[in-house]
N, C-alpha and C. Protein backbone atom coordinates (compact mmCIF):
# COMPACT_ATOMS: atom_id res chain seq x y z
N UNK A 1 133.90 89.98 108.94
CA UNK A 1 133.09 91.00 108.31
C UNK A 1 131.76 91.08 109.06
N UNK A 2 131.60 92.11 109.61
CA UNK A 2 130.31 92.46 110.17
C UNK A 2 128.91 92.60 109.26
N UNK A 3 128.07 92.64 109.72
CA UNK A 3 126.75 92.58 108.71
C UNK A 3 126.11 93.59 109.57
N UNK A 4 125.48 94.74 108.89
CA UNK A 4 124.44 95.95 109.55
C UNK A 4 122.91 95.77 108.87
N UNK A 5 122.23 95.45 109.96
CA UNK A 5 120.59 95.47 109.50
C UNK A 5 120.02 95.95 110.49
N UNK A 6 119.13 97.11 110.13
CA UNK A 6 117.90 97.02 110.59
C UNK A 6 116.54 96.55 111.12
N UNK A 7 116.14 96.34 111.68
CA UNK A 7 114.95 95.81 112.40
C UNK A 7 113.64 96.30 112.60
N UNK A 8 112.67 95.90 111.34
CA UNK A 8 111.68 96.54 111.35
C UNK A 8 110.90 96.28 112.27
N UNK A 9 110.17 96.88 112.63
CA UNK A 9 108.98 96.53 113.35
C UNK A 9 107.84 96.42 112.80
N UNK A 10 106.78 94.87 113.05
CA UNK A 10 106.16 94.06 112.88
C UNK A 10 104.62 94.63 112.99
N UNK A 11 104.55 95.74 113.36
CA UNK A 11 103.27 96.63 113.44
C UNK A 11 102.88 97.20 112.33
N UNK A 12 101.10 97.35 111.84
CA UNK A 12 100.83 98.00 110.95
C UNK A 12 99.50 98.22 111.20
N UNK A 13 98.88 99.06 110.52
CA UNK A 13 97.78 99.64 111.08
C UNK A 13 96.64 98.56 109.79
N UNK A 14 95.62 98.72 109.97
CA UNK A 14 94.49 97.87 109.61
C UNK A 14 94.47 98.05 108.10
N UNK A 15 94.32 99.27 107.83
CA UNK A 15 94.41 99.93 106.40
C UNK A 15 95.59 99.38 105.58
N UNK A 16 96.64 99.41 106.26
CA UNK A 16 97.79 99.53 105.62
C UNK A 16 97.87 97.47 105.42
N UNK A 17 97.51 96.62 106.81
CA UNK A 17 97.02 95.32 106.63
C UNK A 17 96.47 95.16 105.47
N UNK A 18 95.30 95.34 105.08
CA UNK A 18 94.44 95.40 103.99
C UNK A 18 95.28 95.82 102.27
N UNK A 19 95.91 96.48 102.47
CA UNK A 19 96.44 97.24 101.40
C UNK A 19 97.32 95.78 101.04
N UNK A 20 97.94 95.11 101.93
CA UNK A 20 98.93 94.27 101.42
C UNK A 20 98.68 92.97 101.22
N UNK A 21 97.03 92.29 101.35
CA UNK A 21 96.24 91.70 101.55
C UNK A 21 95.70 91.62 99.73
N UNK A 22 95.01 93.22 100.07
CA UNK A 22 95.04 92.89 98.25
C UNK A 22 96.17 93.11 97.18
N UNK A 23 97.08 93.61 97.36
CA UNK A 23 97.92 93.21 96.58
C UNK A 23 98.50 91.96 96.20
N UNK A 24 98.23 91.07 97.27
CA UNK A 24 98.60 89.65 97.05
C UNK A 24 97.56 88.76 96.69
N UNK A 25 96.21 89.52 97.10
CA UNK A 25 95.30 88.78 96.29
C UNK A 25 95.30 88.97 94.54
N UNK A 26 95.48 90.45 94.27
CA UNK A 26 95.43 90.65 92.85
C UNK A 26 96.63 89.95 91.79
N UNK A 27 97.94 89.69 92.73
CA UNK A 27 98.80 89.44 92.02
C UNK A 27 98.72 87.55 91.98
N UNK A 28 98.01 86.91 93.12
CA UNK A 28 98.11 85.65 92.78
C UNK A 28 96.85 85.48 91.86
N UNK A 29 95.72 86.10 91.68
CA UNK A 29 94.87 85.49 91.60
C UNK A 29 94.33 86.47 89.78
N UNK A 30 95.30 87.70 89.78
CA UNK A 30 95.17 88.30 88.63
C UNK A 30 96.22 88.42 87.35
N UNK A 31 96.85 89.27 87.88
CA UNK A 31 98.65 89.40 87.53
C UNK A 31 98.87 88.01 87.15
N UNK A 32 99.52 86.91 88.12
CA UNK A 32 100.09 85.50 87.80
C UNK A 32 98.97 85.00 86.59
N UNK A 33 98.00 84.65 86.79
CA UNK A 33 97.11 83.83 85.93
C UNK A 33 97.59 84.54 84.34
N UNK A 34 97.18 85.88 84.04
CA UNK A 34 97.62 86.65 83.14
C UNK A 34 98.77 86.45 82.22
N UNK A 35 99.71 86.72 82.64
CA UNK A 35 101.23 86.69 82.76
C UNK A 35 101.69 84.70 82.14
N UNK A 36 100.91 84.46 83.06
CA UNK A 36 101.39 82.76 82.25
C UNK A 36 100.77 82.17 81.46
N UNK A 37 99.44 82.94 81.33
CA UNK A 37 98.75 82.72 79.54
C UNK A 37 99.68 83.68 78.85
N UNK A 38 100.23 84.80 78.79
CA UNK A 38 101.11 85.17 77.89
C UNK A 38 102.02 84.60 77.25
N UNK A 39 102.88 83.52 78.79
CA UNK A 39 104.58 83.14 78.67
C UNK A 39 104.31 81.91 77.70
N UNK A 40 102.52 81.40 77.94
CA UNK A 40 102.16 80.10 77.41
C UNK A 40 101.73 80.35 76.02
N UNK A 41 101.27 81.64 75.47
CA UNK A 41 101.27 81.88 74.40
C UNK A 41 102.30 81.96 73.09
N UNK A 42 103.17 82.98 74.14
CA UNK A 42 104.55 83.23 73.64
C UNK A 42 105.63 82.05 73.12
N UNK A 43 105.22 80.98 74.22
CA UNK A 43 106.00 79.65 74.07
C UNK A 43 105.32 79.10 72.84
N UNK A 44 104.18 79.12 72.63
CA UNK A 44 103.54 78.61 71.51
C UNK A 44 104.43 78.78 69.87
N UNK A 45 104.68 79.86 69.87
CA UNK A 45 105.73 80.68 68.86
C UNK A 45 106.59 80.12 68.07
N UNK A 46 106.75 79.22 69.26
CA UNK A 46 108.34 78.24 68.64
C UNK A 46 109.88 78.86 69.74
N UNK A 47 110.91 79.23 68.72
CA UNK A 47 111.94 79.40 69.52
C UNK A 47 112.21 80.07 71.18
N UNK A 48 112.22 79.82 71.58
CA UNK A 48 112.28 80.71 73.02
C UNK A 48 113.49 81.00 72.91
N UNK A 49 114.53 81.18 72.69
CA UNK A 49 115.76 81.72 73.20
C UNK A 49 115.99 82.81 72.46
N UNK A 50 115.05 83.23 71.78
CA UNK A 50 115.06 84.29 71.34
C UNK A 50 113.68 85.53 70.93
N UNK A 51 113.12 84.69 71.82
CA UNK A 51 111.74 85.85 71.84
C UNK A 51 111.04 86.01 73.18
N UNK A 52 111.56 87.29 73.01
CA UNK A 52 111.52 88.94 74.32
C UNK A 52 110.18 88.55 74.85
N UNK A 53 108.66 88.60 74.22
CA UNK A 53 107.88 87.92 75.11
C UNK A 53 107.84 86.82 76.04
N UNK A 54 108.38 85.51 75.54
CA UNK A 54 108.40 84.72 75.98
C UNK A 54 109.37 84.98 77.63
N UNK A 55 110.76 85.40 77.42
CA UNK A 55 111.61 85.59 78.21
C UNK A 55 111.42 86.82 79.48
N UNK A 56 110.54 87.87 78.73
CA UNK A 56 110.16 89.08 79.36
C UNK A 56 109.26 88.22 80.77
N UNK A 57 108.04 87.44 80.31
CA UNK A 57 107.17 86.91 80.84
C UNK A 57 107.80 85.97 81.69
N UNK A 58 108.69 84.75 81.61
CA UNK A 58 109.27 84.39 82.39
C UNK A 58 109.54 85.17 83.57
N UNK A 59 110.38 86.14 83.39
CA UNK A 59 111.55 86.84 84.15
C UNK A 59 109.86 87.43 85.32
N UNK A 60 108.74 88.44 84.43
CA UNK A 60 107.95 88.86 85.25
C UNK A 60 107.34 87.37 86.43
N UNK A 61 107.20 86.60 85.99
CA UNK A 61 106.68 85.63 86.75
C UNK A 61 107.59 85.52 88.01
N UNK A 62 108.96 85.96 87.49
CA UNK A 62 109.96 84.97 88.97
C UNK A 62 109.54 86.44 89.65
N UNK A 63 109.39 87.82 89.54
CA UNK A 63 109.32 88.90 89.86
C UNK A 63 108.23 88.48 90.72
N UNK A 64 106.61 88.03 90.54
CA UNK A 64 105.75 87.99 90.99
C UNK A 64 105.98 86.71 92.11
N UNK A 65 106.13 85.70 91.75
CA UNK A 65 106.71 84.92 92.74
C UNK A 65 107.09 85.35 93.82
N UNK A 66 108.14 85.58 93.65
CA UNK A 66 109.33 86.33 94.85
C UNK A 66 108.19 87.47 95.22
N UNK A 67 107.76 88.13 94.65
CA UNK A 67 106.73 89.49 96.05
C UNK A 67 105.30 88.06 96.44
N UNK A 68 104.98 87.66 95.89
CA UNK A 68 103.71 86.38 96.72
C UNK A 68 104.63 85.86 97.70
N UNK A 69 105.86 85.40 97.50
CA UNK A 69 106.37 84.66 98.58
C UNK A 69 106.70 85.64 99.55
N UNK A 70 107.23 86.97 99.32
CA UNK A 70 107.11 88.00 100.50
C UNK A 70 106.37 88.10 101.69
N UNK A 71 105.04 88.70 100.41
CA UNK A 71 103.60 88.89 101.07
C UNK A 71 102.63 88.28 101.84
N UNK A 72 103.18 86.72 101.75
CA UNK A 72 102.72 85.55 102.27
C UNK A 72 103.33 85.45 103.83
N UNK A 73 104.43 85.35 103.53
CA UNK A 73 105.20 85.18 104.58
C UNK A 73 105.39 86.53 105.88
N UNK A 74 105.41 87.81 105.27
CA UNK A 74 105.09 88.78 105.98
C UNK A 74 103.62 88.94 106.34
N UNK A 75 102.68 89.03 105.93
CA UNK A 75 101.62 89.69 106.46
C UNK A 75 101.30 88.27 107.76
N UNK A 76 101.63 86.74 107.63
CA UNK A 76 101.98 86.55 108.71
C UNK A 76 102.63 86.54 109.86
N UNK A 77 103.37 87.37 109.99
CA UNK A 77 104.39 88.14 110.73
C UNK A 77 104.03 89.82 111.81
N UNK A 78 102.98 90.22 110.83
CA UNK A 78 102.85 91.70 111.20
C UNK A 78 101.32 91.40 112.27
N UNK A 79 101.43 92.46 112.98
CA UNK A 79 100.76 92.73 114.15
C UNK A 79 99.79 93.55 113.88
N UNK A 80 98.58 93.98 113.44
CA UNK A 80 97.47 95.15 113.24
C UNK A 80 97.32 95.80 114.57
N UNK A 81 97.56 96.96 114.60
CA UNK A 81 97.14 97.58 116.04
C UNK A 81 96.39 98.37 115.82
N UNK A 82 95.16 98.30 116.74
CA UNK A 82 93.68 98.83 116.34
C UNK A 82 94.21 100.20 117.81
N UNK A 83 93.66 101.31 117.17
CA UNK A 83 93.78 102.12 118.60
C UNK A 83 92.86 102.39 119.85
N UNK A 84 93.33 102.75 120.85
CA UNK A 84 92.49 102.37 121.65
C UNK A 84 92.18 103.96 121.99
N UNK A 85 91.29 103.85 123.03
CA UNK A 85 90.40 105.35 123.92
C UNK A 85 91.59 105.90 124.78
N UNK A 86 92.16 104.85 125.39
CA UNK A 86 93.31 105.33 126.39
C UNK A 86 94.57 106.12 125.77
N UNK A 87 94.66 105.77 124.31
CA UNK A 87 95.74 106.29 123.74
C UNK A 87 95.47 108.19 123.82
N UNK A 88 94.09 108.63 123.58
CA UNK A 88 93.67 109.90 122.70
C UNK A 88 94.59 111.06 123.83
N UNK A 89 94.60 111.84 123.13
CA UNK A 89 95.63 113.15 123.97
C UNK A 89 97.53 112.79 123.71
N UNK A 90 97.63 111.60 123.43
CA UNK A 90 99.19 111.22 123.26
C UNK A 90 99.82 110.34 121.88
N UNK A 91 100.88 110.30 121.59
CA UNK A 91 101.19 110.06 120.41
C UNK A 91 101.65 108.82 120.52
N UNK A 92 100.53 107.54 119.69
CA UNK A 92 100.92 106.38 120.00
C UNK A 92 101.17 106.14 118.24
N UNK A 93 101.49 104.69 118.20
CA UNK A 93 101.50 104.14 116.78
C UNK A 93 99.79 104.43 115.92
N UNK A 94 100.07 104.73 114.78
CA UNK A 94 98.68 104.93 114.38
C UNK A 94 97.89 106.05 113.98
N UNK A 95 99.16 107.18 114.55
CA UNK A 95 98.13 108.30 115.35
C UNK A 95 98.44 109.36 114.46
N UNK A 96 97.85 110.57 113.74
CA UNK A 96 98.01 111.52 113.38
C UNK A 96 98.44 112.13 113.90
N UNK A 97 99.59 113.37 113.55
CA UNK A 97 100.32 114.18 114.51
C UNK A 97 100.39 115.44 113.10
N UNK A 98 100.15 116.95 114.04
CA UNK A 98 100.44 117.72 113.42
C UNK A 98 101.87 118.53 114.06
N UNK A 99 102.99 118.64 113.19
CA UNK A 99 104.13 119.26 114.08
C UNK A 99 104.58 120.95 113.43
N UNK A 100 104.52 121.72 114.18
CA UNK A 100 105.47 122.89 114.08
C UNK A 100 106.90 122.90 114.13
N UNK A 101 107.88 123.22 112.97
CA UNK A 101 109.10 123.04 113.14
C UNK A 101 109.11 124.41 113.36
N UNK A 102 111.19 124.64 113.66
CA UNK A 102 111.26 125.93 113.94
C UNK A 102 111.37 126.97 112.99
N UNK A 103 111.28 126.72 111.89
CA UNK A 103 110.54 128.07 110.70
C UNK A 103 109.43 128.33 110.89
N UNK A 104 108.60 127.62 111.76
CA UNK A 104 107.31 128.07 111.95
C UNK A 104 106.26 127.54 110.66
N UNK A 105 106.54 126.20 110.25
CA UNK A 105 106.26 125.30 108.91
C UNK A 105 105.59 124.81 109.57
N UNK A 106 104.30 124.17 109.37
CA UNK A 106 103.39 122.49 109.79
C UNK A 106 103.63 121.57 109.12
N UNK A 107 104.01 120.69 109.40
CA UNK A 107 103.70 119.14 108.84
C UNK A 107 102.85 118.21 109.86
N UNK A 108 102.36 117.51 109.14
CA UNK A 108 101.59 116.42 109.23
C UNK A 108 102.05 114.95 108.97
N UNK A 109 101.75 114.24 110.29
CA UNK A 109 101.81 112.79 109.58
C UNK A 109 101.26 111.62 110.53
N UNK A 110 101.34 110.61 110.02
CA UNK A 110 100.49 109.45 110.50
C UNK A 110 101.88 108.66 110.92
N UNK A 111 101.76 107.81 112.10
CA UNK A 111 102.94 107.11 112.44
C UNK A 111 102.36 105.63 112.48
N UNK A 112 103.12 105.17 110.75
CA UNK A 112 102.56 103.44 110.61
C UNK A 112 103.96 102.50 110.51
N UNK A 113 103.39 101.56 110.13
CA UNK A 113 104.18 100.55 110.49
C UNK A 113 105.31 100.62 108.97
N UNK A 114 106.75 99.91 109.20
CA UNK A 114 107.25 100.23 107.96
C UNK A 114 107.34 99.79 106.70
N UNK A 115 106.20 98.35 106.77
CA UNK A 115 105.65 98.23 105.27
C UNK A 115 104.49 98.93 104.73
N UNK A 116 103.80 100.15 105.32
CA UNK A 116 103.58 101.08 104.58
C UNK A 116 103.28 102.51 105.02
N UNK A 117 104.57 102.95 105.55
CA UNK A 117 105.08 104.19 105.35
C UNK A 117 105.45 104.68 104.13
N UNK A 118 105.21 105.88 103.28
CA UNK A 118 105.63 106.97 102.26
C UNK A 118 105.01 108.09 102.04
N UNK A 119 106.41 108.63 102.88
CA UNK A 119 106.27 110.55 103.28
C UNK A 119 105.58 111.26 101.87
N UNK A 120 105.32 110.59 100.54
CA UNK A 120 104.41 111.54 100.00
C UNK A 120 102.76 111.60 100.51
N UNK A 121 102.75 110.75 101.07
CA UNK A 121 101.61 110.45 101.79
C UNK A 121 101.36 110.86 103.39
N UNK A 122 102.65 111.53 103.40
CA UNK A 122 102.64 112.01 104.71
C UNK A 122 102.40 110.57 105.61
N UNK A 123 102.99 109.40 105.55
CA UNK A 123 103.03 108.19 106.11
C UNK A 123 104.68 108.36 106.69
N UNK A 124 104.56 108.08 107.89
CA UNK A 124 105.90 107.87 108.57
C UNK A 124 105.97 106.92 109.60
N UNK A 125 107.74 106.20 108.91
CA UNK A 125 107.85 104.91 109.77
C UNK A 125 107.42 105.28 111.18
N UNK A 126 107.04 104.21 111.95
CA UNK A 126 107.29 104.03 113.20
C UNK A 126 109.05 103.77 113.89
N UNK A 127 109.82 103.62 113.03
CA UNK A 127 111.16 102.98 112.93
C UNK A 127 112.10 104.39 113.08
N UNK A 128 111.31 105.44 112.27
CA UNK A 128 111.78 106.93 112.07
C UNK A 128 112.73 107.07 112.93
N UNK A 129 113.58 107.84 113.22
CA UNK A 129 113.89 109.06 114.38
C UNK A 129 112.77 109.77 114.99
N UNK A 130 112.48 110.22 114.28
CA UNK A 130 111.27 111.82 114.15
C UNK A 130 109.83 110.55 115.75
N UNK A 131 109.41 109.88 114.69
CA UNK A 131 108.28 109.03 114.97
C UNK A 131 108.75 108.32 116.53
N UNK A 132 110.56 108.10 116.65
CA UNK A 132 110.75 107.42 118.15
C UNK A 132 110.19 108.47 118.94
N UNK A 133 110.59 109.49 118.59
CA UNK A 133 110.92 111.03 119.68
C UNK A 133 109.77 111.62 119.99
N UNK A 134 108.41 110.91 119.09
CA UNK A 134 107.23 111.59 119.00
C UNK A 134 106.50 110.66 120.11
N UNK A 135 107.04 110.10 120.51
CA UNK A 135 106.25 108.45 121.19
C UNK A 135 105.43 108.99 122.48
N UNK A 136 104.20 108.82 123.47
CA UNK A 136 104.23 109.18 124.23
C UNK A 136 103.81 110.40 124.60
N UNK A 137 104.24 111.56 123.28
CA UNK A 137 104.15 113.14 123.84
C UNK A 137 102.98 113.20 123.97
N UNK A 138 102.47 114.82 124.21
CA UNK A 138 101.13 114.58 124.31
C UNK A 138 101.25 116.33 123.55
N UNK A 139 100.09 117.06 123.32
CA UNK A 139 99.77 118.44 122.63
C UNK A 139 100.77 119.05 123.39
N UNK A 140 101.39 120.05 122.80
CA UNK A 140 102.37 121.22 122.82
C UNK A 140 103.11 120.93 123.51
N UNK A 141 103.97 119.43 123.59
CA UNK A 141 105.44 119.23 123.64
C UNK A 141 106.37 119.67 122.57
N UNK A 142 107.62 120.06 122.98
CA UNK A 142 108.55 120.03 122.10
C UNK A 142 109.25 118.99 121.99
N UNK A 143 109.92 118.46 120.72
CA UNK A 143 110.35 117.00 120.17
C UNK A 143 111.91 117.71 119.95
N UNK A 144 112.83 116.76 120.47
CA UNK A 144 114.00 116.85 119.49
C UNK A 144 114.73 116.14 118.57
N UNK A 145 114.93 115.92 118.08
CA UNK A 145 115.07 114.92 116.55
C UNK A 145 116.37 114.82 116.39
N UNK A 146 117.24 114.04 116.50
CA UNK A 146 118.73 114.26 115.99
C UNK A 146 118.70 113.42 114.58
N UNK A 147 119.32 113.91 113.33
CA UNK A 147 119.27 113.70 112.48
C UNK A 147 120.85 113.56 111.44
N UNK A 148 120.99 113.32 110.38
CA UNK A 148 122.20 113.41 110.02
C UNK A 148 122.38 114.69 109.49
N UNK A 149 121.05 115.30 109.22
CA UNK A 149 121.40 116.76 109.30
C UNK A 149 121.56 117.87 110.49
N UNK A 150 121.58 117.60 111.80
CA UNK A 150 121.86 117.67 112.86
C UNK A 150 120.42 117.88 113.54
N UNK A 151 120.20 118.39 114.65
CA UNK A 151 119.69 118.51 115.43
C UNK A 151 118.23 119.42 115.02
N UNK A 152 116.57 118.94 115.24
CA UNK A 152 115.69 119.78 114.87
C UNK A 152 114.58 119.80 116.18
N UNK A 153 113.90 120.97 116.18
CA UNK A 153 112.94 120.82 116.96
C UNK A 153 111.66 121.15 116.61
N UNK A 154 110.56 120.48 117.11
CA UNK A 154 109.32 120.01 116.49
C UNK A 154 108.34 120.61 117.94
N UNK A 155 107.23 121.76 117.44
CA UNK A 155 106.22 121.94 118.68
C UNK A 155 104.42 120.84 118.04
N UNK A 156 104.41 120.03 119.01
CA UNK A 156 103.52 119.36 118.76
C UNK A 156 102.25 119.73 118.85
N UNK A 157 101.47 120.30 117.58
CA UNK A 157 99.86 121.17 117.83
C UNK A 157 98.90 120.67 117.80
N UNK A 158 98.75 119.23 117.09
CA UNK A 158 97.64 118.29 117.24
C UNK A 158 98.06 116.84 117.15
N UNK A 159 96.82 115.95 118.04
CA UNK A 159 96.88 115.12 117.88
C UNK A 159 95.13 114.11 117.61
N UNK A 160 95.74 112.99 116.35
CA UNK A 160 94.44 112.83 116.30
C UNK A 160 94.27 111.19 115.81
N UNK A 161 93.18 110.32 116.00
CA UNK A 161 93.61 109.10 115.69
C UNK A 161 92.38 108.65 114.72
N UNK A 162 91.79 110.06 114.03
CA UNK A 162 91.08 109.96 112.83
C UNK A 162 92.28 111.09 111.97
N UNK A 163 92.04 111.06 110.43
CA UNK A 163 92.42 112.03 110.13
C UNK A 163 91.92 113.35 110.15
N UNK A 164 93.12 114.17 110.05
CA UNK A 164 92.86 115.50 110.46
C UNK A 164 92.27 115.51 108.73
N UNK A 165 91.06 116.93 109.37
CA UNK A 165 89.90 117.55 108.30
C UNK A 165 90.73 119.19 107.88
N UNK A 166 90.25 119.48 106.86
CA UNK A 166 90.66 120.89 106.67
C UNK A 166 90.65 122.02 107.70
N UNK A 167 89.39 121.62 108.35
CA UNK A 167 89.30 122.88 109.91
C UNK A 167 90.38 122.27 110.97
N UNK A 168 91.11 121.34 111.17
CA UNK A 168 91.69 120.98 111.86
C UNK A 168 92.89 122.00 111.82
């Protein structure tokens, strides 16, 4: 039996560093503390095998555990890539990109690392399709994207390694 995985890549941008930094600060140092004066309250009660606080609180604890032991172990793992001067004019990791598809639609997006990419945020993996094909280009290339919805093409109108402003 074969096994199929993916391979993220270990890159993330400073912001997105930070973001996962405090989440593991809040959850060891807020969340956990919280949570086990509850389970310790709850236990107070008497029976445990039958009261939902007590058991609820347990169960959240192994929940919090398991993401501290994640978060621990990953954010030593990941790479912050600060951008550089040499990058500007081309589409590196990091980088804001504005694209024209062929309806003549704009989208926008930032190409980060894939613990925190989410396209409502207009955040896109580096891991993408879209984000491989974008690598490198530079203003008003065309991108081609093969997808499982087949084949798209993308005219590249800006590039930027602040975010783009409304006049942009």
């Amino acid at each position: 039996m074969s096994t199929f995985s993916i391979k993220k890549s270990n890159l993330i941008t400073r912001e997105g560093y930070e973001i996962l930094e405090r989440e593991l600060r809040y959850l060891w140092k807020e969340e956990r503390p919280r949570v086990t004066q509850q389970v310790a309250d709850a236990a107070a009660l008497g029976d445990r095998s039958e009261n939902a606080e007590y058991i609820y609180g347990k169960k959240r604890l192994r929940e919090i555990d398991r993401r501290v032991r994640f978060l621990t172990k990953r954010l030593e793992q990941l790479q912050v890539v600060y951008p550089s001067s040499k990058q500007q004019g081309k589409v590196y990791f990091g980088a804001w990109v504005r694209l024209e598809d062929e309806a003549g639609e704009l989208k926008s997006y930032r190409l980060v690392g894939p613990d925190e990419f989410d396209l409502r945020l207009n955040k896109l993996s580096i891991d993408s399709p879209l984000a491989r094909s974008l690598l490198g280009k530079t203003l008003d290339d065309e991108v081609k994207v093969m997808t499982p919805a087949g084949e798209h093409w993308y005219l590249i109108t800006a590039i930027s390694y602040q975010p783009f402003t409304d006049k942009d």
